[in-house]
N, C-alpha and C. Protein backbone atom coordinates (compact mmCIF):
# COMPACT_ATOMS: atom_id res chain seq x y z
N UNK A 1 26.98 1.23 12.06
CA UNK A 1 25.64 1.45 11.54
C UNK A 1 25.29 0.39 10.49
N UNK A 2 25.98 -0.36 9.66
CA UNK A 2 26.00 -1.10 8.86
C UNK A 2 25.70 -2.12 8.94
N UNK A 3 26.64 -2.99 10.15
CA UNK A 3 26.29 -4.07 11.09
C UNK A 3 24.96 -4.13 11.31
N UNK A 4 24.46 -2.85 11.90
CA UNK A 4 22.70 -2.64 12.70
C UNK A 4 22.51 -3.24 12.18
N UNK A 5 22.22 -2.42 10.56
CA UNK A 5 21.42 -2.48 9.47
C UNK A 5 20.84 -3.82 9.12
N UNK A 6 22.40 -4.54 9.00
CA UNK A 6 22.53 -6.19 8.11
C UNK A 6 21.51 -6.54 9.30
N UNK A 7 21.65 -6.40 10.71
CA UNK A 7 21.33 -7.49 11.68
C UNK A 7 20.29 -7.71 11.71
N UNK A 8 19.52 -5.82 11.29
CA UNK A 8 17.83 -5.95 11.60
C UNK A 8 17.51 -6.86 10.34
N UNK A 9 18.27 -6.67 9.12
CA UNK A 9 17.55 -6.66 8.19
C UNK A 9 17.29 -8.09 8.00
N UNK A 10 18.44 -9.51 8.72
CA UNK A 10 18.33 -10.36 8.67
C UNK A 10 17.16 -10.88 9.52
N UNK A 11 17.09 -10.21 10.74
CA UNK A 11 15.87 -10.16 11.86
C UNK A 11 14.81 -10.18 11.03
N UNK A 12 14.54 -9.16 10.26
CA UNK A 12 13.04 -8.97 9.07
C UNK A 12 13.19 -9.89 8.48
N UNK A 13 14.12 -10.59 7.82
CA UNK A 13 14.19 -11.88 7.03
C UNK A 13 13.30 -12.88 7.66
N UNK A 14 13.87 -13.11 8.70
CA UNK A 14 13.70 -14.66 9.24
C UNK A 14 12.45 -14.48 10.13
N UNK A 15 12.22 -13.31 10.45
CA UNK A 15 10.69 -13.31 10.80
C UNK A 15 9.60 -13.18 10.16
N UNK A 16 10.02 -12.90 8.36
CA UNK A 16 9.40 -13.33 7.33
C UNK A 16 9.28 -14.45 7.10
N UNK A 17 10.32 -15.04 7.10
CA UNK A 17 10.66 -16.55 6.59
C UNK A 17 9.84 -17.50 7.79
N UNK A 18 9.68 -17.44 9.05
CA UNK A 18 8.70 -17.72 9.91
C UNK A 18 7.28 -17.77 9.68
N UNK A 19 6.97 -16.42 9.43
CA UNK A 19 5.78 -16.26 9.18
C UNK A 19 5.29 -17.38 7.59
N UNK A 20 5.80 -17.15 6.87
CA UNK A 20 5.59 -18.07 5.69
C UNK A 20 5.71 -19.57 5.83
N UNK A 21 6.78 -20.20 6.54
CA UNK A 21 6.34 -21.64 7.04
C UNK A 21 5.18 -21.55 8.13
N UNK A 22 4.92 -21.03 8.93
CA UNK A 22 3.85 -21.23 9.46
C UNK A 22 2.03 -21.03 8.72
N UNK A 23 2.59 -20.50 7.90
CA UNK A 23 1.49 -20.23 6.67
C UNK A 23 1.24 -21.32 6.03
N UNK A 24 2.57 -21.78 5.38
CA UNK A 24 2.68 -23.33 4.56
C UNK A 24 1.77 -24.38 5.86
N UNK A 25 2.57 -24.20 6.84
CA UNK A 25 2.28 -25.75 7.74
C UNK A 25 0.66 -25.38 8.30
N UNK A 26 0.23 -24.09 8.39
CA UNK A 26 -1.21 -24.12 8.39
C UNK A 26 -2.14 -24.68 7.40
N UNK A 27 -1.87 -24.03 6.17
CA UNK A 27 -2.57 -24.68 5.03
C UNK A 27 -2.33 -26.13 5.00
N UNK A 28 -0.85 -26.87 5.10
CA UNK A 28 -1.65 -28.10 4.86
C UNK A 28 -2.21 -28.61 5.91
N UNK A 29 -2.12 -28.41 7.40
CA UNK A 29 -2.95 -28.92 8.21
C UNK A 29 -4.18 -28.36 8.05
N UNK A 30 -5.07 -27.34 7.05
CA UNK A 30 -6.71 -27.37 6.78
C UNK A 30 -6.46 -28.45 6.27
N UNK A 31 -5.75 -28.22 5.01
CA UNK A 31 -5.79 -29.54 3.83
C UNK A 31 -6.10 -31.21 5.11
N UNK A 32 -5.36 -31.33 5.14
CA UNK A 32 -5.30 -32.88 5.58
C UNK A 32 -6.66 -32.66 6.80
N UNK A 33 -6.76 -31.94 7.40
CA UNK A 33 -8.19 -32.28 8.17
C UNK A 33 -9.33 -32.50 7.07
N UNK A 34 -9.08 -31.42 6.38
CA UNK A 34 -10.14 -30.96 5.77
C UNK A 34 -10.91 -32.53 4.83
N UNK A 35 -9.66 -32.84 4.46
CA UNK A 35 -10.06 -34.08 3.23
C UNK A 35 -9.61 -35.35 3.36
N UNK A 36 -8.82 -35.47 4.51
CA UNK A 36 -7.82 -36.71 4.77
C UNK A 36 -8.83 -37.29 5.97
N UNK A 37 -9.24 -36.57 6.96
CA UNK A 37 -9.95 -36.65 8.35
C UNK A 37 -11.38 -36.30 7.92
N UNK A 38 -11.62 -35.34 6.86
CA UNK A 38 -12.87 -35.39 6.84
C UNK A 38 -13.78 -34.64 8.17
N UNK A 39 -12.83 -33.74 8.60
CA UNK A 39 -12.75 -32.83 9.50
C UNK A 39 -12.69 -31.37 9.26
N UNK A 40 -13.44 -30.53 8.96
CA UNK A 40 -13.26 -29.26 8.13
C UNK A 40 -12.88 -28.03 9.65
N UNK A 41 -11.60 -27.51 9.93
CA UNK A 41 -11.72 -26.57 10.92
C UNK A 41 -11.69 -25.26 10.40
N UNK A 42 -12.52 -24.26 11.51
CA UNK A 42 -12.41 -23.05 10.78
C UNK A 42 -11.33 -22.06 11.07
N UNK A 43 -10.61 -22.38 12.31
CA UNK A 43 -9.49 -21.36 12.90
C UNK A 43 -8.27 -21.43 11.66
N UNK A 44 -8.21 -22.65 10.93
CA UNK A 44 -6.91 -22.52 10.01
C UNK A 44 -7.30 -21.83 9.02
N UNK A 45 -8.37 -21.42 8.31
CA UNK A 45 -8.64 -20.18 7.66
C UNK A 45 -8.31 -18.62 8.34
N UNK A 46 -8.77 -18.44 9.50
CA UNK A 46 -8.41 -17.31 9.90
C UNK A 46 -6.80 -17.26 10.09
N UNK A 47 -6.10 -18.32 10.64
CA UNK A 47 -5.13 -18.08 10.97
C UNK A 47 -3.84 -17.93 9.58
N UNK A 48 -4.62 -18.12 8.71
CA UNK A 48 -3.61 -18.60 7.04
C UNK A 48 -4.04 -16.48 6.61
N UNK A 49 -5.54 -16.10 6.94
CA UNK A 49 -5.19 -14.96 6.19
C UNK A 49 -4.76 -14.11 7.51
N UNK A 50 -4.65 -14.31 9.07
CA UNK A 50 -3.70 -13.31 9.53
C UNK A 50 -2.46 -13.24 8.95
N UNK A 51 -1.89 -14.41 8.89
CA UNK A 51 -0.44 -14.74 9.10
C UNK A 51 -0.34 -13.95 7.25
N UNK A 52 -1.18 -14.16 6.11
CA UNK A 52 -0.94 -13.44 4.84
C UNK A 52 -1.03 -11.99 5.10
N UNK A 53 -1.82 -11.74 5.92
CA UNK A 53 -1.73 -10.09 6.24
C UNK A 53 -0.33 -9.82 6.78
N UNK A 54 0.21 -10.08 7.85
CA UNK A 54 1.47 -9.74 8.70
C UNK A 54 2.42 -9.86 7.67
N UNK A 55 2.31 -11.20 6.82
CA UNK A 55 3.59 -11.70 5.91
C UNK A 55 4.01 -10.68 4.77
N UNK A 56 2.34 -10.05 4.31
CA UNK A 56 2.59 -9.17 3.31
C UNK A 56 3.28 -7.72 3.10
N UNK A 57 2.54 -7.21 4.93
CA UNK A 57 2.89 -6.22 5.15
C UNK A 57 4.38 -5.48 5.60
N UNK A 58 4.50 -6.75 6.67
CA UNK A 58 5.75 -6.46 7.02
C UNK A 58 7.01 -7.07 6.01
N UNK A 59 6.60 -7.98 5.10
CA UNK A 59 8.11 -8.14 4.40
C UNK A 59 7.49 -6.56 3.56
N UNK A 60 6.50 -6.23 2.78
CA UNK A 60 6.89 -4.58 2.36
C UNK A 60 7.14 -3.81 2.85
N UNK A 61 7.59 -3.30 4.01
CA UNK A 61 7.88 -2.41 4.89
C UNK A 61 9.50 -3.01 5.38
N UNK A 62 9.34 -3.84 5.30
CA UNK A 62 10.77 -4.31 5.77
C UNK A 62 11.82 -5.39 5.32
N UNK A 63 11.35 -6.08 4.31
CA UNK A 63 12.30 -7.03 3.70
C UNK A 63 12.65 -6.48 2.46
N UNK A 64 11.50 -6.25 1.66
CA UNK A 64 11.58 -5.76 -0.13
C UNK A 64 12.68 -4.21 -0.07
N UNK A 65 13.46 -4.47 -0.83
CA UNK A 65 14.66 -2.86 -0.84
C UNK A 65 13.35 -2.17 -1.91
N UNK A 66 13.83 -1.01 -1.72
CA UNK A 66 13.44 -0.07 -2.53
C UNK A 66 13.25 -0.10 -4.00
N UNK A 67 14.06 -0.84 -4.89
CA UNK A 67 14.40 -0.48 -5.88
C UNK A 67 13.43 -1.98 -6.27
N UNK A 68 13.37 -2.73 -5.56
CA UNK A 68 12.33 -3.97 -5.89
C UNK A 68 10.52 -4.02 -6.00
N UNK A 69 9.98 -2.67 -4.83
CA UNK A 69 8.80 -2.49 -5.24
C UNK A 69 8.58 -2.01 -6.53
N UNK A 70 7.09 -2.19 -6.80
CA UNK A 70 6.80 -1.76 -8.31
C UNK A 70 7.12 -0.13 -8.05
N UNK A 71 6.80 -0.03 -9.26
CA UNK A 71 6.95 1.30 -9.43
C UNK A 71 7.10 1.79 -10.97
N UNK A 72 5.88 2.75 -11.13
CA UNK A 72 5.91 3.14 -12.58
C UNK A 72 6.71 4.32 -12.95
N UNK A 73 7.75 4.16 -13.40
CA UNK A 73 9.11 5.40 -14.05
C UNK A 73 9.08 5.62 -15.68
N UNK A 74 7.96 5.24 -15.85
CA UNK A 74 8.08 5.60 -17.55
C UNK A 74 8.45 6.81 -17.60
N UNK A 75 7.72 7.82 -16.76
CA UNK A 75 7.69 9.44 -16.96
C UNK A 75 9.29 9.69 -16.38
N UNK A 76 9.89 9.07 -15.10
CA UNK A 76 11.20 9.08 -14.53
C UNK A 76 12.36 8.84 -15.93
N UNK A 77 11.95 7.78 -16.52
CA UNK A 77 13.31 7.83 -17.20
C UNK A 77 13.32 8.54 -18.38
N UNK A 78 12.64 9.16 -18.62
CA UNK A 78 13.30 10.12 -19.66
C UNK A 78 13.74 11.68 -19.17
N UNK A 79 13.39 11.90 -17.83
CA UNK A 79 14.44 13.02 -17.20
C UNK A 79 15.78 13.07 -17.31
N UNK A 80 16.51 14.01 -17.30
CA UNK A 80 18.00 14.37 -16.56
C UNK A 80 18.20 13.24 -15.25
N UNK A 81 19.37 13.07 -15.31
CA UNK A 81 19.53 12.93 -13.65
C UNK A 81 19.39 13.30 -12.81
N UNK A 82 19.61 14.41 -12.66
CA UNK A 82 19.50 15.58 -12.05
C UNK A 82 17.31 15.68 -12.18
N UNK A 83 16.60 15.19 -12.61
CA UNK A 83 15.19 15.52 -12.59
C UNK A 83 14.83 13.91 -12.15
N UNK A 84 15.15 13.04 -12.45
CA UNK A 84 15.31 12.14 -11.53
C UNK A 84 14.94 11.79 -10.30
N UNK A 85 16.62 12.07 -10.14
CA UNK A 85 16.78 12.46 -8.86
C UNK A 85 15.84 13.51 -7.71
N UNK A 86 15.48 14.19 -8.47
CA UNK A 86 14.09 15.22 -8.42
C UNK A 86 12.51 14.62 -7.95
N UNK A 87 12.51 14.26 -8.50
CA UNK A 87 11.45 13.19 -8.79
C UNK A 87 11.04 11.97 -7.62
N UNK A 88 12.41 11.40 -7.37
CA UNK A 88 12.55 10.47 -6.74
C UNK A 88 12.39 10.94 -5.15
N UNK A 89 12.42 12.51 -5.16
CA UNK A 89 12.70 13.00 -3.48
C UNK A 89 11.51 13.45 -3.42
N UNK A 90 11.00 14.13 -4.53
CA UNK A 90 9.23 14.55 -4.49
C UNK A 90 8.24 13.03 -4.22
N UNK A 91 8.05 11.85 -4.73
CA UNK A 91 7.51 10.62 -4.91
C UNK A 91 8.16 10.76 -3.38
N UNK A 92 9.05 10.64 -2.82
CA UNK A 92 9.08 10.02 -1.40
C UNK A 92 8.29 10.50 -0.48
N UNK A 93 8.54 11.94 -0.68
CA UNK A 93 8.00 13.13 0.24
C UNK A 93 6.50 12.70 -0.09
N UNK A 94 5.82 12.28 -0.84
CA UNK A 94 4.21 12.16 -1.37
C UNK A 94 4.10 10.93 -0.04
N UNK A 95 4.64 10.01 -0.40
CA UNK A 95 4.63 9.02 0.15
C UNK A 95 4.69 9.00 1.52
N UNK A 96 5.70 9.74 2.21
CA UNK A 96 5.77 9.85 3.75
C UNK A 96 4.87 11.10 4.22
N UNK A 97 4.66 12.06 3.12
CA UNK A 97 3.03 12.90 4.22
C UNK A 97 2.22 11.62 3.79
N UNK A 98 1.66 10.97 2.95
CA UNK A 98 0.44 9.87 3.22
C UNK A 98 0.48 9.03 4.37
N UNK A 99 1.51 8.73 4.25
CA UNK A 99 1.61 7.54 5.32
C UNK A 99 1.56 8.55 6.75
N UNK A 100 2.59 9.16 6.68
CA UNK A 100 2.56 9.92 7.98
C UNK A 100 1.00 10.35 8.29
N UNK A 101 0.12 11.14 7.34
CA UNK A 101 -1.52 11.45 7.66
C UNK A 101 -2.49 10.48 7.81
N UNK A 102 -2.08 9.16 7.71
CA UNK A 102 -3.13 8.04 7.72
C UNK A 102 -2.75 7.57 9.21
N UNK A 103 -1.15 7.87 9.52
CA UNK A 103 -0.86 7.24 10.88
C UNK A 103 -1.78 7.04 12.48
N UNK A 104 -2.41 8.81 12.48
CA UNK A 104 -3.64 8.71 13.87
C UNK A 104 -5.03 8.13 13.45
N UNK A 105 -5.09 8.52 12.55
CA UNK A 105 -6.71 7.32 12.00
C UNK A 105 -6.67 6.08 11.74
N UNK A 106 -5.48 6.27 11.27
CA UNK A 106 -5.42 4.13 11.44
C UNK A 106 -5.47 3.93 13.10
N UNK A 107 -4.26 4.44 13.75
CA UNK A 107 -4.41 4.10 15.67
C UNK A 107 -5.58 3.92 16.20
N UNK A 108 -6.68 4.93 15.70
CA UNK A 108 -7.61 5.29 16.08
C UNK A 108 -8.60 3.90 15.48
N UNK A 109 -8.54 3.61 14.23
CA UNK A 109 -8.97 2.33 13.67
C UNK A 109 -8.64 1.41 14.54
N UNK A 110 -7.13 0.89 14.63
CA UNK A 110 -7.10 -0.14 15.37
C UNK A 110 -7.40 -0.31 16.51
N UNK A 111 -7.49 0.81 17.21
CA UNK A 111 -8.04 1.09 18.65
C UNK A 111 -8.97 0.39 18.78
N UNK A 112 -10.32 0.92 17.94
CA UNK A 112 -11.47 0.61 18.30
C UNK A 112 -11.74 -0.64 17.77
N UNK A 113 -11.07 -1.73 17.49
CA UNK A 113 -11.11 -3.10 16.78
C UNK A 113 -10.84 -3.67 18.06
N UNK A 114 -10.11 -3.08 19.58
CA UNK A 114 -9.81 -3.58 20.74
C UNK A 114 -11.72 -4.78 21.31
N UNK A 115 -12.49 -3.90 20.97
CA UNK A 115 -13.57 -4.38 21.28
C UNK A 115 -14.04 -5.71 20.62
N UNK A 116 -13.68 -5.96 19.24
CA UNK A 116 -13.85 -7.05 18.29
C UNK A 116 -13.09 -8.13 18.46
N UNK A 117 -13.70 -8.81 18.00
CA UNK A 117 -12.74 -10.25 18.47
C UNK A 117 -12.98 -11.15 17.16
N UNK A 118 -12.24 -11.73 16.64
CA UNK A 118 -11.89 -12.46 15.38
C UNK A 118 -13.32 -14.05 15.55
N UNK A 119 -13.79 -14.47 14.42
CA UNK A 119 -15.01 -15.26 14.67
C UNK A 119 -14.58 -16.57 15.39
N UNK A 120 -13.18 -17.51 14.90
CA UNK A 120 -13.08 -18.49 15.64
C UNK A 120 -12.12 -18.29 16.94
N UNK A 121 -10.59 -17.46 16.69
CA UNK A 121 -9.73 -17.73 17.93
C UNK A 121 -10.23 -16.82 18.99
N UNK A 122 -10.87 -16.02 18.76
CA UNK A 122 -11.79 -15.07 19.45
C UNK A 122 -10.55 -14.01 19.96
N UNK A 123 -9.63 -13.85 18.92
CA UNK A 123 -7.99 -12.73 19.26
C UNK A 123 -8.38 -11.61 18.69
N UNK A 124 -8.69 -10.51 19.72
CA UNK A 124 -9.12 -9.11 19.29
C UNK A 124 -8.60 -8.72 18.38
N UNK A 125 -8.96 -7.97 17.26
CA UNK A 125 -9.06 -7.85 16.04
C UNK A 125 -8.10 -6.61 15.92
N UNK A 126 -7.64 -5.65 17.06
CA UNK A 126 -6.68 -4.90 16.93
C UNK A 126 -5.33 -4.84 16.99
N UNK A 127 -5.04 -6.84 17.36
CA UNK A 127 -4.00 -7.56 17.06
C UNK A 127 -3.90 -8.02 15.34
N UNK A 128 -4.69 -8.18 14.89
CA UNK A 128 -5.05 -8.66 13.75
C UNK A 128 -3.99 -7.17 12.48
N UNK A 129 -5.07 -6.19 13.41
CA UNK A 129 -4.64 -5.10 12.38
C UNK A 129 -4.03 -3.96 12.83
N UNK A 130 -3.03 -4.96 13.74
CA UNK A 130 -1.51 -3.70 14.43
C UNK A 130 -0.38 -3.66 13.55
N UNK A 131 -0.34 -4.62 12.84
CA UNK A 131 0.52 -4.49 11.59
C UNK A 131 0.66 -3.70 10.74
N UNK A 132 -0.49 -3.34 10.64
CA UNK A 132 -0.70 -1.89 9.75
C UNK A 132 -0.15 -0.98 10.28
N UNK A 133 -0.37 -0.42 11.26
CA UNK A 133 1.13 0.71 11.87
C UNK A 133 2.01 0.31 11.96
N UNK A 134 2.83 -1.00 11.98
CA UNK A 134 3.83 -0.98 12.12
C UNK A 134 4.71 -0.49 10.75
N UNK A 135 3.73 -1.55 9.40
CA UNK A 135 4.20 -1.00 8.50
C UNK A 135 3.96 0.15 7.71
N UNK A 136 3.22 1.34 8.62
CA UNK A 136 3.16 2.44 7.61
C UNK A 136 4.46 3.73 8.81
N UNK A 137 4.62 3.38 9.70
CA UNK A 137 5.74 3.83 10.28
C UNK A 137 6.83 3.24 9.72
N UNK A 138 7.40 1.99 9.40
CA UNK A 138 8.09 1.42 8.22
C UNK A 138 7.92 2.49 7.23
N UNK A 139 6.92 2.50 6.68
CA UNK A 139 7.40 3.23 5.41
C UNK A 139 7.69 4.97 5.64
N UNK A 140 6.99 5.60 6.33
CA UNK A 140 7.48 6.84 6.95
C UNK A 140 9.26 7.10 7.30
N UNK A 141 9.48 5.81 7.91
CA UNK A 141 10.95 5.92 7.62
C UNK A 141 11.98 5.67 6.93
N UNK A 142 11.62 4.33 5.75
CA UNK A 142 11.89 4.28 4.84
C UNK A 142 12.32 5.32 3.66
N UNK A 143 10.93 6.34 3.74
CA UNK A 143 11.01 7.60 2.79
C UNK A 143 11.38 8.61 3.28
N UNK A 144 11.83 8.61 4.63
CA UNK A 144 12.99 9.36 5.26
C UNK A 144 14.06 9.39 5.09
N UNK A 145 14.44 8.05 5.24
CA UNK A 145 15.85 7.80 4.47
C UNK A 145 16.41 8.13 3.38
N UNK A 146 15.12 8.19 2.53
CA UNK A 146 15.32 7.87 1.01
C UNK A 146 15.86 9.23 0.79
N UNK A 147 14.70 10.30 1.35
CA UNK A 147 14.93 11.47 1.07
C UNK A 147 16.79 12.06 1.54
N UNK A 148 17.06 11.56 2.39
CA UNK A 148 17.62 11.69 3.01
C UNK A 148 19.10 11.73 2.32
N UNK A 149 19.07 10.33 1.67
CA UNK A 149 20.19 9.88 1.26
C UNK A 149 19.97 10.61 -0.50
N UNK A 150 18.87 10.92 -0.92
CA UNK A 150 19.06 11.61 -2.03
C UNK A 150 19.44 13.09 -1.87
N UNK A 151 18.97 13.31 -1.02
CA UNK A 151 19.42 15.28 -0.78
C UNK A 151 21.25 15.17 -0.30
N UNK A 152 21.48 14.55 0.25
CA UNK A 152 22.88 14.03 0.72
C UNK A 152 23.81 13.78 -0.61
N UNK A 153 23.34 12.90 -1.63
CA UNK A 153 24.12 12.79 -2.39
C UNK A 153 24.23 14.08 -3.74
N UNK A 154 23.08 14.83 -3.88
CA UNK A 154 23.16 16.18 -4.63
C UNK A 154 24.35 16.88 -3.77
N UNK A 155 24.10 17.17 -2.27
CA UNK A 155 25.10 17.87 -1.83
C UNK A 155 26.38 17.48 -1.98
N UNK A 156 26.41 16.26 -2.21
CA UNK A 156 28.04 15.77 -1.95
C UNK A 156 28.25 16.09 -3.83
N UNK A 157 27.59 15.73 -4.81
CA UNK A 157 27.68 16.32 -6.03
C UNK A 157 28.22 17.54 -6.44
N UNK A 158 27.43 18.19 -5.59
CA UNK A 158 27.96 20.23 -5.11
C UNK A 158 28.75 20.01 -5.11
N UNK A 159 29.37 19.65 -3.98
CA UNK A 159 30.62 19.85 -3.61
C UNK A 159 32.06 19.26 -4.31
N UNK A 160 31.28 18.51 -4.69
CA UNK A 160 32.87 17.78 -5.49
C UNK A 160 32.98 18.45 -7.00
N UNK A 161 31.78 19.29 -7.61
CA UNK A 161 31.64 19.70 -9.26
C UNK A 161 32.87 20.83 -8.79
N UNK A 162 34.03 20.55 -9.74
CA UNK A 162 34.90 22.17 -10.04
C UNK A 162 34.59 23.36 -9.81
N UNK A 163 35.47 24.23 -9.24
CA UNK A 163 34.92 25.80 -9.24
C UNK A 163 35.20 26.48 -10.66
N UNK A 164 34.39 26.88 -11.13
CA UNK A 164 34.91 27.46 -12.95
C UNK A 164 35.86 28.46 -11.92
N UNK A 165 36.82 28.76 -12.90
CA UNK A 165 37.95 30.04 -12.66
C UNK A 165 37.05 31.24 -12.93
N UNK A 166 37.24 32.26 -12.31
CA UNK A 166 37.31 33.27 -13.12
C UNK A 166 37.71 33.87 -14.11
N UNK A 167 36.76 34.49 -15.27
CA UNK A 167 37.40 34.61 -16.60
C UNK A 167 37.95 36.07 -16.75
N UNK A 168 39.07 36.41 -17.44
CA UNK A 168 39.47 37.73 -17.03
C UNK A 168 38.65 38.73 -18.08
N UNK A 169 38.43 39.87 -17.37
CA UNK A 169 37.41 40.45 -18.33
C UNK A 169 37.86 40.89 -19.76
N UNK A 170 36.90 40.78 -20.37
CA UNK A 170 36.91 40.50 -21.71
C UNK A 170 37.70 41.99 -22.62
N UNK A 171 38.67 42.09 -23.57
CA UNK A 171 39.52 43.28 -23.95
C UNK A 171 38.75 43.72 -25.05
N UNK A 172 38.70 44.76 -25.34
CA UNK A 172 37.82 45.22 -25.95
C UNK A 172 38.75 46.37 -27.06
């Protein structure tokens, strides 16, 4: 399972890392038409903010670990561990019903973008914004995990805390 993990996770890497040189080598080919040729095209605009949409979405859904998105814990760290830890499984659970309830209205969004077509490459616009499910199913499972591996480790906590003895009743 570990192996998977590394393999996909390098997979998300480098299809990040793709997406971002092709971003770079778009922009400067506007640049150099734009001012070198004296040639202004309009497809390398569209194609610089698809490729920023896909780049953004999917490295958050799939490159950035957990512990690297923002995230405001002022109120988190002054809990217990134990409230924390609490905390951290409630915030997930928030997170995966949202995502999970936005999931058929977005489909339904991108669906109907099938009809639209982008102004210069003329690439239907529900290619444009299929990324968006990919990464909110990303995050649905993400905060599956999360939950997952936090309820897992309370139990394994259980289980390993001492059994108090029984105390013999008290003499009177």
């Amino acid at each position: 399972m570990h192996r998977l993990r590394l393999a996909f996770q390098g997979a998300a890497d480098a299809l990040a890392g793709a997406l971002l040189a092709a971003l770079f080598l778009t922009f400067v080919l506007q640049i150099a038409f734009r001012y070198l040729l004296n040639w202004p095209v309009g497809w390398t605009v569209e194609v610089c903010l698809t490729l920023w949409l896909w780049l953004v979405l999917l490295g958050a859904g799939f490159c950035v670990p957990d512990r690297e998105h923002v995230r405001f814990d002022l109120l988190e760290q002054r809990l217990s561990p134990r409230g924390r830890r609490l905390a951290r499984i409630l915030v997930a659970a928030a997170v995966l019903l949202g995502f999970a309830a936005v999931l058929a209205p977005s489909f339904d969004y991108v669906s109907f973008y099938r009809i639209k077509r982008s102004a210069t490459l003329r690439i239907p616009l529900s290619w444009v914004f299929s990324v968006f499910l990919v990464f909110a199913v990303a995050l649905v499972l993400r905060q599956a995990w999360t939950i997952f591996r936090l309820v897992r480790a309370v139990e394994e906590i259980a289980a390993a805390a001492p059994v108090p003895a029984e105390r013999p009743p008290a003499r009177r």
